[in-house]
Protein backbone atom coordinates (compact mmCIF):
# COMPACT_ATOMS: atom_id res chain seq x y z
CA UNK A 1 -1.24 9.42 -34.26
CA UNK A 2 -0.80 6.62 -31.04
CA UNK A 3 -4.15 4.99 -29.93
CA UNK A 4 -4.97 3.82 -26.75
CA UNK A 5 -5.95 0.75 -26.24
CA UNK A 6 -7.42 -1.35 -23.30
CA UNK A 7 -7.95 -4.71 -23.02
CA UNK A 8 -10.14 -6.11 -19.78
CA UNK A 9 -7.96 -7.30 -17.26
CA UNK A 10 -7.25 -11.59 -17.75
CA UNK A 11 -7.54 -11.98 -14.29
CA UNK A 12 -10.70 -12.72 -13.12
CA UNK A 13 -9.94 -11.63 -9.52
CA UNK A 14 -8.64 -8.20 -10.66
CA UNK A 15 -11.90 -5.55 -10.23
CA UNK A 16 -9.67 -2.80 -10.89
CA UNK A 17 -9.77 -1.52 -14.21
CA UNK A 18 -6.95 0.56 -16.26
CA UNK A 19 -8.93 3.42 -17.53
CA UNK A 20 -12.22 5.14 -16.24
CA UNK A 21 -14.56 7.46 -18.74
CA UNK A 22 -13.42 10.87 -17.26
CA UNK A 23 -9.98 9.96 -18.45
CA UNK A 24 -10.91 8.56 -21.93
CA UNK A 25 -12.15 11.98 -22.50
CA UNK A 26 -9.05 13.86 -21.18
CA UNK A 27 -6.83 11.62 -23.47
CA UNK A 28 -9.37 11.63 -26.54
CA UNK A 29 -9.48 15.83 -25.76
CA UNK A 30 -5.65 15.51 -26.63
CA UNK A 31 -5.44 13.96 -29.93
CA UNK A 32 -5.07 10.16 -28.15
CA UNK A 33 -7.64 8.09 -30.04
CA UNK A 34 -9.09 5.36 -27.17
CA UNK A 35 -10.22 1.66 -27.99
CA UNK A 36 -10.92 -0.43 -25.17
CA UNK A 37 -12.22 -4.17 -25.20
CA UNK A 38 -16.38 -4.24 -24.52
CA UNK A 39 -16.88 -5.14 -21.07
CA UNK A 40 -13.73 -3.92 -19.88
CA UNK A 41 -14.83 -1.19 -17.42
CA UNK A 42 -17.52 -3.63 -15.80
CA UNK A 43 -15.38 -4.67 -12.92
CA UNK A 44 -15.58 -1.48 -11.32
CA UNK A 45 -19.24 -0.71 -12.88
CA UNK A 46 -18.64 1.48 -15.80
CA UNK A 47 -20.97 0.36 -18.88
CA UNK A 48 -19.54 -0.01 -22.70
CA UNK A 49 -22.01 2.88 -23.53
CA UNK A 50 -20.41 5.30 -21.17
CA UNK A 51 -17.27 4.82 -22.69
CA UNK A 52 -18.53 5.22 -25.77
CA UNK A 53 -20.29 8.48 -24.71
CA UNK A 54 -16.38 9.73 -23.47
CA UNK A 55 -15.71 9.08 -27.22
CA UNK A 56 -13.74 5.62 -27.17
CA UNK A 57 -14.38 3.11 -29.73
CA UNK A 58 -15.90 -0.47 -28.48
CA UNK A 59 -13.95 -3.46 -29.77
CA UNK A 60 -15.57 -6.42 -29.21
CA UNK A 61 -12.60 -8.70 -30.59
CA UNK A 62 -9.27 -9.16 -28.09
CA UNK A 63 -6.45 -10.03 -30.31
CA UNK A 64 -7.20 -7.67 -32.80
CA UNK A 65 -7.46 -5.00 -30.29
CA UNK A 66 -4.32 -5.57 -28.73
CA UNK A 67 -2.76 -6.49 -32.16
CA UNK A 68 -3.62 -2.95 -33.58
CA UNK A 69 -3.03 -0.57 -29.89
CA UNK A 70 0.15 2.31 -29.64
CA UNK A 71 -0.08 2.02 -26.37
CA UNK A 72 -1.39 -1.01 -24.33
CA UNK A 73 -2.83 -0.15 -21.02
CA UNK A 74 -3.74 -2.87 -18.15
CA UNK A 75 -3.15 -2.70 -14.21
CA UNK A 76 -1.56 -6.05 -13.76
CA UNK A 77 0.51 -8.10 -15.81
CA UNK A 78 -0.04 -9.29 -19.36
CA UNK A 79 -0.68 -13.54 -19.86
CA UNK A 80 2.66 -14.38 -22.44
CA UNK A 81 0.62 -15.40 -25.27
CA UNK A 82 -0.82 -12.09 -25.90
CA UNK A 83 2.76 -9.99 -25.60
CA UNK A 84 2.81 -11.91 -29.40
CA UNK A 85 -0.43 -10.39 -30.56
CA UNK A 86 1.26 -6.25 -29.67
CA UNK A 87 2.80 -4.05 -32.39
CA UNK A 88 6.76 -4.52 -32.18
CA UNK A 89 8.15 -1.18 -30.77
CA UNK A 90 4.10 -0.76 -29.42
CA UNK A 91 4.40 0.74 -25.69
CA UNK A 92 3.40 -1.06 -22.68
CA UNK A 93 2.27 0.47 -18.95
CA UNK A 94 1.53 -1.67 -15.85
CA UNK A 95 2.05 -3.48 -12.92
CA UNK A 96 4.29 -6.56 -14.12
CA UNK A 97 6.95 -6.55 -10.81
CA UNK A 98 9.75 -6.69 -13.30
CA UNK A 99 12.09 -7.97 -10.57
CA UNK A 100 10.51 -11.40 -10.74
CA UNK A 101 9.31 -11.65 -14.11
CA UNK A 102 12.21 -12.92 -16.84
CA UNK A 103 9.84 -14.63 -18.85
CA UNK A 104 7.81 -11.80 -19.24
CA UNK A 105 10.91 -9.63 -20.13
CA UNK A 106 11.87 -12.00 -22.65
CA UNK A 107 8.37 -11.66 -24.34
CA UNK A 108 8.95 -7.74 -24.15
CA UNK A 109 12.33 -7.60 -25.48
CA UNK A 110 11.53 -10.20 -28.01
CA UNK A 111 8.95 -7.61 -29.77
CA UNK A 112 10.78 -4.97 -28.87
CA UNK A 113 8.19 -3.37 -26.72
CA UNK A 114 8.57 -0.26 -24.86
CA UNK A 115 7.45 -1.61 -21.13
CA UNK A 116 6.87 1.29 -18.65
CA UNK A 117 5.95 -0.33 -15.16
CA UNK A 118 3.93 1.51 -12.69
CA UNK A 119 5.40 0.42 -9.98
CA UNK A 120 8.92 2.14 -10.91
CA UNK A 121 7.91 5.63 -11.13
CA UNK A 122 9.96 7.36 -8.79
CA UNK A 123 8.89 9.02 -6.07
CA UNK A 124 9.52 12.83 -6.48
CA UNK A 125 7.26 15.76 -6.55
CA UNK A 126 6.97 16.34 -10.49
CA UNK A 127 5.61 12.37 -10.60
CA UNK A 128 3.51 12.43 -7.63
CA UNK A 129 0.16 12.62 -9.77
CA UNK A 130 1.33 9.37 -11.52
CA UNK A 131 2.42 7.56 -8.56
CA UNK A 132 0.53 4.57 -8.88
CA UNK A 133 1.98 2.60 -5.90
CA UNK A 134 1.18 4.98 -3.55
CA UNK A 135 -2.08 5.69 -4.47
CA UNK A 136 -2.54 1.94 -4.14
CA UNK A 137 -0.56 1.61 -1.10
CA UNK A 138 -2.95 4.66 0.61
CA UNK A 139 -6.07 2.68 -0.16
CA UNK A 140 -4.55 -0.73 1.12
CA UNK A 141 -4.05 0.67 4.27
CA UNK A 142 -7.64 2.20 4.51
CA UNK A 143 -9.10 -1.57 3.46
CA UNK A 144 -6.65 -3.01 6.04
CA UNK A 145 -8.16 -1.43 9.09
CA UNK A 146 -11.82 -1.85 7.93
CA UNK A 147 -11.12 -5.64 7.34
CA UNK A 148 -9.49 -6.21 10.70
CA UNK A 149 -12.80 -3.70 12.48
CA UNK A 150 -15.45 -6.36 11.00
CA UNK A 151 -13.71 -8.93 12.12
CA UNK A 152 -12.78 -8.34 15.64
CA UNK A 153 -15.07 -8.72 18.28
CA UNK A 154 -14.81 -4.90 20.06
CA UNK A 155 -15.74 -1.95 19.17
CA UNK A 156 -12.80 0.71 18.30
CA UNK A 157 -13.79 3.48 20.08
CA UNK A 158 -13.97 4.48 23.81
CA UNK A 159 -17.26 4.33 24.95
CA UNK A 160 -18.94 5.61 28.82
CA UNK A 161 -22.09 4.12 29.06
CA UNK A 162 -24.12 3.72 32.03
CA UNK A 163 -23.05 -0.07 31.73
CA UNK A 164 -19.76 0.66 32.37
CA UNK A 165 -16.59 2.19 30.29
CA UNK A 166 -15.43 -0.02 27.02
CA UNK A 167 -11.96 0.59 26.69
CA UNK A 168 -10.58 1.84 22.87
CA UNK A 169 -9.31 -1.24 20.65
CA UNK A 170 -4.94 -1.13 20.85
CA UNK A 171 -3.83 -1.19 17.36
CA UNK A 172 -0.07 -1.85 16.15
CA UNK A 173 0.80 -0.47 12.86
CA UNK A 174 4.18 -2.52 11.33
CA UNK A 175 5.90 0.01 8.85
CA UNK A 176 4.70 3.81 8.08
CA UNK A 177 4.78 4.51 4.63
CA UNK A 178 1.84 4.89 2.67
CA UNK A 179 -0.01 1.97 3.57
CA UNK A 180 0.81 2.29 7.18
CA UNK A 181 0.27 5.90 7.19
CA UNK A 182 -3.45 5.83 6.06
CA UNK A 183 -3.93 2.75 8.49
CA UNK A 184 -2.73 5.23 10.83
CA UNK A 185 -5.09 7.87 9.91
CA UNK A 186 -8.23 5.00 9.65
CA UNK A 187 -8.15 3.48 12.99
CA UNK A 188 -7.50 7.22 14.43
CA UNK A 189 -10.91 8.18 12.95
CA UNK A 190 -12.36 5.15 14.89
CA UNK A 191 -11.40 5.94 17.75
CA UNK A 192 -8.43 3.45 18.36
CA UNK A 193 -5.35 3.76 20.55
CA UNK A 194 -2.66 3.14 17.96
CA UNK A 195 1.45 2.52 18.54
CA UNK A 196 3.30 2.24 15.47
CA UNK A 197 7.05 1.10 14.47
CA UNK A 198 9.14 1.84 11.73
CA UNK A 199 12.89 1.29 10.51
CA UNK A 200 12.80 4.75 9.60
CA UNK A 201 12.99 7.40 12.27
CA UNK A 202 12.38 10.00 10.02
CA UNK A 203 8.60 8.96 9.85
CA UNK A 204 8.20 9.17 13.45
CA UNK A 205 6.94 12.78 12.96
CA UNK A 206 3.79 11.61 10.57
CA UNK A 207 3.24 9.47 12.88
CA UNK A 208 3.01 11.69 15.99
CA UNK A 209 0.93 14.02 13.67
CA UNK A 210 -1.90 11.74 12.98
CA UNK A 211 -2.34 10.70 17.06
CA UNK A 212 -0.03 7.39 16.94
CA UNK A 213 2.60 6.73 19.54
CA UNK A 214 5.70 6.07 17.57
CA UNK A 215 7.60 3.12 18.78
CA UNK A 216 11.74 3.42 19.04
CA UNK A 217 13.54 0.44 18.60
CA UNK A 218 17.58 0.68 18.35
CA UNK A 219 18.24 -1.44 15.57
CA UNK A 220 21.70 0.45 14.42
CA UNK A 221 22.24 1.81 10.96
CA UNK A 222 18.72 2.06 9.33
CA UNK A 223 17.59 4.42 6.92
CA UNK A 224 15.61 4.36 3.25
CA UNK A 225 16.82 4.77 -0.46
CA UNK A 226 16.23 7.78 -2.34
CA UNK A 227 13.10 6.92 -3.74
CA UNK A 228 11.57 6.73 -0.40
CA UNK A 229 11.70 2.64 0.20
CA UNK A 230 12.91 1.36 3.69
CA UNK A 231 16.61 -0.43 3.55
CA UNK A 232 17.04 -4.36 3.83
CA UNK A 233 17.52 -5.27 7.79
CA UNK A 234 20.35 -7.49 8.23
CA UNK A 235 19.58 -11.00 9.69
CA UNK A 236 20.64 -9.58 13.39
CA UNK A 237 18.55 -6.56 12.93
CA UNK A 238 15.36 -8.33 12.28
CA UNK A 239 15.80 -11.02 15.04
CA UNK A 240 16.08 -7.94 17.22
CA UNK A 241 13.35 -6.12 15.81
CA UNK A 242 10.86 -9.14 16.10
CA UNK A 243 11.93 -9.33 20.05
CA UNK A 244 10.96 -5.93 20.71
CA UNK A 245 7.55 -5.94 18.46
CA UNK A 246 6.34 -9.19 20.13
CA UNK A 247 6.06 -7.37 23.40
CA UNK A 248 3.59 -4.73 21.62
CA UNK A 249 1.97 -7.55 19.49
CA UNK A 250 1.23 -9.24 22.87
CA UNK A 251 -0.83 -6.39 24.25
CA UNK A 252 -2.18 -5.59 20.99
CA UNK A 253 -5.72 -6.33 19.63
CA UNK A 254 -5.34 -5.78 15.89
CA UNK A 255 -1.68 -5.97 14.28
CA UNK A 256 -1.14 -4.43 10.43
CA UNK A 257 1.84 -5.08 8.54
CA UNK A 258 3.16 -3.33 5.81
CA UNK A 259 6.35 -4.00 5.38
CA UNK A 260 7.96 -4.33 2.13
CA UNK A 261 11.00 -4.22 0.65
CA UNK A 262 11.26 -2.64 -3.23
CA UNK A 263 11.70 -5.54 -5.98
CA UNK A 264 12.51 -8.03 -3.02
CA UNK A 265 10.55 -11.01 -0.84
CA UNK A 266 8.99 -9.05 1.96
CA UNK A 267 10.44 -9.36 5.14
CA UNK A 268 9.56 -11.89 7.74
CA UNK A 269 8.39 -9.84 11.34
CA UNK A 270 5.86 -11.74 13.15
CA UNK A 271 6.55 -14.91 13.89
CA UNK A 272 4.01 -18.27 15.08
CA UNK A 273 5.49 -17.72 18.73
CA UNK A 274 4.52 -14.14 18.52
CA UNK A 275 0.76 -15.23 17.50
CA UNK A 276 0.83 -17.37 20.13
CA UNK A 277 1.70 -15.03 22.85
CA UNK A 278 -1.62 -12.62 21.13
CA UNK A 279 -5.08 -12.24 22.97
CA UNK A 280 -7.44 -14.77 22.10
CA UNK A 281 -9.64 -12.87 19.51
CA UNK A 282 -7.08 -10.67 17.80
CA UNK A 283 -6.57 -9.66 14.49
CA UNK A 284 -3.37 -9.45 12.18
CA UNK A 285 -4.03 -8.25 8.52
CA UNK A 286 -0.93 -9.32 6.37
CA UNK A 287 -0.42 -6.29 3.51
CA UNK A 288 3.00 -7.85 2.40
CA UNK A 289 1.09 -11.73 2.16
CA UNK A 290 1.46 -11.47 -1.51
CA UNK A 291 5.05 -10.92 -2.03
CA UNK A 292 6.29 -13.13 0.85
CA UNK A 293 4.22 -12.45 3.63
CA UNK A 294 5.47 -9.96 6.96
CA UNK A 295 3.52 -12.64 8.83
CA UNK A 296 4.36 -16.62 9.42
CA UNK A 297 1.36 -18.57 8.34
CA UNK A 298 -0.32 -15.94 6.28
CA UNK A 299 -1.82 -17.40 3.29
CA UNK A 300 -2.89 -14.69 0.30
CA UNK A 301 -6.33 -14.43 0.05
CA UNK A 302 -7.33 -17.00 3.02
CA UNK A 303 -8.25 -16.22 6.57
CA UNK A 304 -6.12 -18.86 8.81
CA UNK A 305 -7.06 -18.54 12.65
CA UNK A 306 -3.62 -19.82 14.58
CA UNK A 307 -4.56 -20.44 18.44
CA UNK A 308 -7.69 -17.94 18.40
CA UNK A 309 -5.85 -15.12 16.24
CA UNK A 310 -7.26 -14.92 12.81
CA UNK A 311 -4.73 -13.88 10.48
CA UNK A 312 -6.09 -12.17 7.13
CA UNK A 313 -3.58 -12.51 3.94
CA UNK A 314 -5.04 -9.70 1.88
CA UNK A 315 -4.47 -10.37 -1.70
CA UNK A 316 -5.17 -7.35 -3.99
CA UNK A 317 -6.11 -5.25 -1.32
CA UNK A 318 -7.00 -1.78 -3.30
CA UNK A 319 -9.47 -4.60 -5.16
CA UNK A 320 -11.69 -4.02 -2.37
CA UNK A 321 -12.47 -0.57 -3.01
CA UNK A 322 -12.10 -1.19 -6.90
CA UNK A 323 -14.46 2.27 -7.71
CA UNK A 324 -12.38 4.50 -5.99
CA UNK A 325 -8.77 2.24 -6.92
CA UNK A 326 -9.64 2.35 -10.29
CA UNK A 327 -10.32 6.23 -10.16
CA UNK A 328 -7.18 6.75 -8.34
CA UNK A 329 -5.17 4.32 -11.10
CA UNK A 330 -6.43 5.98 -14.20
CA UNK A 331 -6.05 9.44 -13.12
CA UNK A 332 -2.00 8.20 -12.47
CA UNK A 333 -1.72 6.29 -16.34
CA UNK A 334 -3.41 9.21 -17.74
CA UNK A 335 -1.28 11.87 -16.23
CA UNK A 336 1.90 9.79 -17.41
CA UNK A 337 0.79 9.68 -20.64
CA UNK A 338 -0.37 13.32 -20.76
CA UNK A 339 3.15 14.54 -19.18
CA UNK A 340 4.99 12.98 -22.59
CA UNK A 341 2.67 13.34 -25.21
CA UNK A 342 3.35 15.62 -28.05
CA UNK A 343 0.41 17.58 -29.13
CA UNK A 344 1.74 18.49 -32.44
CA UNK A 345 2.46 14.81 -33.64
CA UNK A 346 -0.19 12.86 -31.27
CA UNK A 347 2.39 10.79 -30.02
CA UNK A 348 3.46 9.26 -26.82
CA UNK A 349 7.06 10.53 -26.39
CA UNK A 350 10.09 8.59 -24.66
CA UNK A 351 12.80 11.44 -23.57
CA UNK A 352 15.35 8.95 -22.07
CA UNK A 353 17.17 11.14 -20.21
CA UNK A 354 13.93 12.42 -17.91
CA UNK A 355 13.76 11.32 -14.44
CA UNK A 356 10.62 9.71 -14.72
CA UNK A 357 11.18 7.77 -17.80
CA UNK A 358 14.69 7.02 -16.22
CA UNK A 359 12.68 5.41 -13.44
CA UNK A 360 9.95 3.13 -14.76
CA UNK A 361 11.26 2.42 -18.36
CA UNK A 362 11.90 -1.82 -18.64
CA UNK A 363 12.30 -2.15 -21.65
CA UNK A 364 13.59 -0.44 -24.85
CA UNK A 365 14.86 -1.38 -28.00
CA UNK A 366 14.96 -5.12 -27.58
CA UNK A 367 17.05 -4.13 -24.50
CA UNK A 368 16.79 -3.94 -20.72
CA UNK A 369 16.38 0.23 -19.77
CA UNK A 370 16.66 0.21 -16.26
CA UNK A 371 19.64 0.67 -14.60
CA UNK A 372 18.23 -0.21 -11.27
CA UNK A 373 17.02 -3.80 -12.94
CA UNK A 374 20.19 -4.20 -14.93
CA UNK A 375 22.73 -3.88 -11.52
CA UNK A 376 20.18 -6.39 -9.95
CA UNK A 377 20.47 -8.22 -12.48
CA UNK A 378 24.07 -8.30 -12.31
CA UNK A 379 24.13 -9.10 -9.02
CA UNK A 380 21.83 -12.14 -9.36
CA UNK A 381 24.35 -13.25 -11.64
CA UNK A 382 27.63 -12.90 -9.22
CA UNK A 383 25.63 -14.70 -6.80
CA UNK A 384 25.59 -17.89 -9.07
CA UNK A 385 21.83 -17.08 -9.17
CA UNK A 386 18.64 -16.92 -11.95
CA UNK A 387 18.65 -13.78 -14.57
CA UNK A 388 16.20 -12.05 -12.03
């Protein structure tokens, strides 16, 4: 029999939380014992004593927690020092952006921990319900728009009034997937005029569907990868790109970017110049600031106001609607456990050859899994560059 065990997140900034009650009971309802640290669920206001009412146990010591958990469940990544204090061959699920993480994989191989990261589960039907990057992504895109409304100094919607006809806030959505979707969809609702761009033409549909203007820019040979992720520009594609958003920037009153590029820096689109050239008073909300930043001068976490724009770097974006991210992230851990767990032996199952475990298994066996991390790897390597 596996237990499940959760530890409160180490990062004081996270308010998301790995497990709600709902979900201890579906796992515990299963055979899947649950132990979770006390206080763990306060970030996103569940008490100790409605966990313990779903029927998890209360630990009230850390290391011996994590020392005795089957499976280890957090949303970000673990601090070193207590990859040490897991069960060698214990099981590991997160966020821990593999791609740029080798000490971390040296901790996990080290033990021999299996580490399944959430933000590698691959983006087909059957997985959808454990899809923890878009669920994230959705609600970033939500926070994004609300963030940039309270901060700009118009209403969204179209108004008559007897005073005279207020005009609807011009919004310009930078990348349509998830995140840029539900922006989309957000400043719709509030009544905004909204023109959106994407690498992508087969998004422009979505787009058109939720009352966007979808913006066509020729950039050549585009496209996205089979999991759904939009393609690296080249260095001539993105100069040209940036010429033809600054002219939508420029009329624009809020600006959301989005664009990012799977287990890479996130691509640079809007440049100081192109700030410049903005209407005093606008908005740009960064959603790529904390992997690289889509927008020069964005700083995560920090407003910066660059000639009378205010640029927002949202860090941890979903964080600001931690209730509802939390909800969202449980329900996707849960159903990836629940998809591979044998009710006969009460145990967490790896079938290497599925698609899913395919996808988001690191580490296995004191060796790296993934293929997709392993040709990176191998790439960094021919390239006279780090491991990762």
């Amino acid at each position: 029999m596996m237990t499940v065990t959760v530890p409160r997140e180490y990062d004081p900034e996270e308010t998301r939380v790995p497990l709600i009650p709902p979900d201890v009971k579906a796992l515990i309802q299963r055979g899947a014992p649950v132990e979770i640290e006390s206080g763990m669920g306060s970030p996103s206001g569940y008490s100790d004593g409605e966990y313990r009412t779903a029927g998890a146990k209360v630990v009230q010591n850390r290391k011996a927690l994590i020392s005795s958990g089957d499976i280890i469940l957090r949303v970000s990544r673990p601090p070193l020092p207590e990859i040490e204090w897991q069960k060698p061959g214990s099981v590991h699920i997160s966020y821990f952006d593999p791609f740029n993480e080798p000490e971390l994989l040296d901790a996990f191989l080290s033990r021999g921990i299996k580490a399944l990261s959430m933000e590698m589960i691959p983006r087909i039907t059957r997985a959808q319900k454990m899809d923890a990057l878009s669920s994230q992504a959705s609600l970033s895109g939500y926070v994004a728009v609300i963030l940039a409304a309270e901060r700009l100094h118009k209403i969204f919607p179209m108004m008559m009034t007897p005073a005279g006809t207020i005009a609807p806030v011009r919004v310009f959505v930078i990348g349509a997937g998830v995140a840029g979707l539900q922006a989309i969809a957000t400043a719709r609702r509030l009544g905004a005029r909204i023109e959106a761009f994407d690498t992508r033409a087969v998004v422009e549909e979505e787009v058109r569907s939720l009352g966007a203007k979808f913006v066509k820019i020729d950039l050549g040979e585009t496209g996205q990868t089979r999991n759904g992720y939009a393609k690296s520009l080249t260095a001539e594609q993105l100069e040209l790109q940036r010429r033809e958003i600054a002219k939508y920037c420029a009329t624009a009153d809020v600006v959301i970017t989005t664009a990012q590029v799977f287990g890479k820096k996130a691509p640079l689109i809007v440049t100081r110049a192109m700030i410049e050239a903005m209407k005093m008073g606008s908005v740009v909300v960064d959603l790529a600031a904390e992997s690289g930043g889509n927008v020069e001068g964005s700083v995560p976490g920090q407003e910066v106001v660059v000639g009378g724009v205010t640029l927002v770097g949202l860090k941890n974006p979903p964080g600001h609607v931690s209730v509802h991210a939390s909800q969202m992230y449980s329900r996707n851990v849960t159903s990836l456990i629940l998809e591979f767990w044998d009710d006969e032996t009460k145990e967490f199952t790896l079938p290497l050859e599925d698609e899913i475990i395919r996808g988001c298994l690191v580490t296995h066996d004191h060796a790296i899994f993934s293929e997709t991390l392993r040709t990176v790897m191998k790439e960094g390597e021919k390239n006279g560059a780090a491991s990762l």
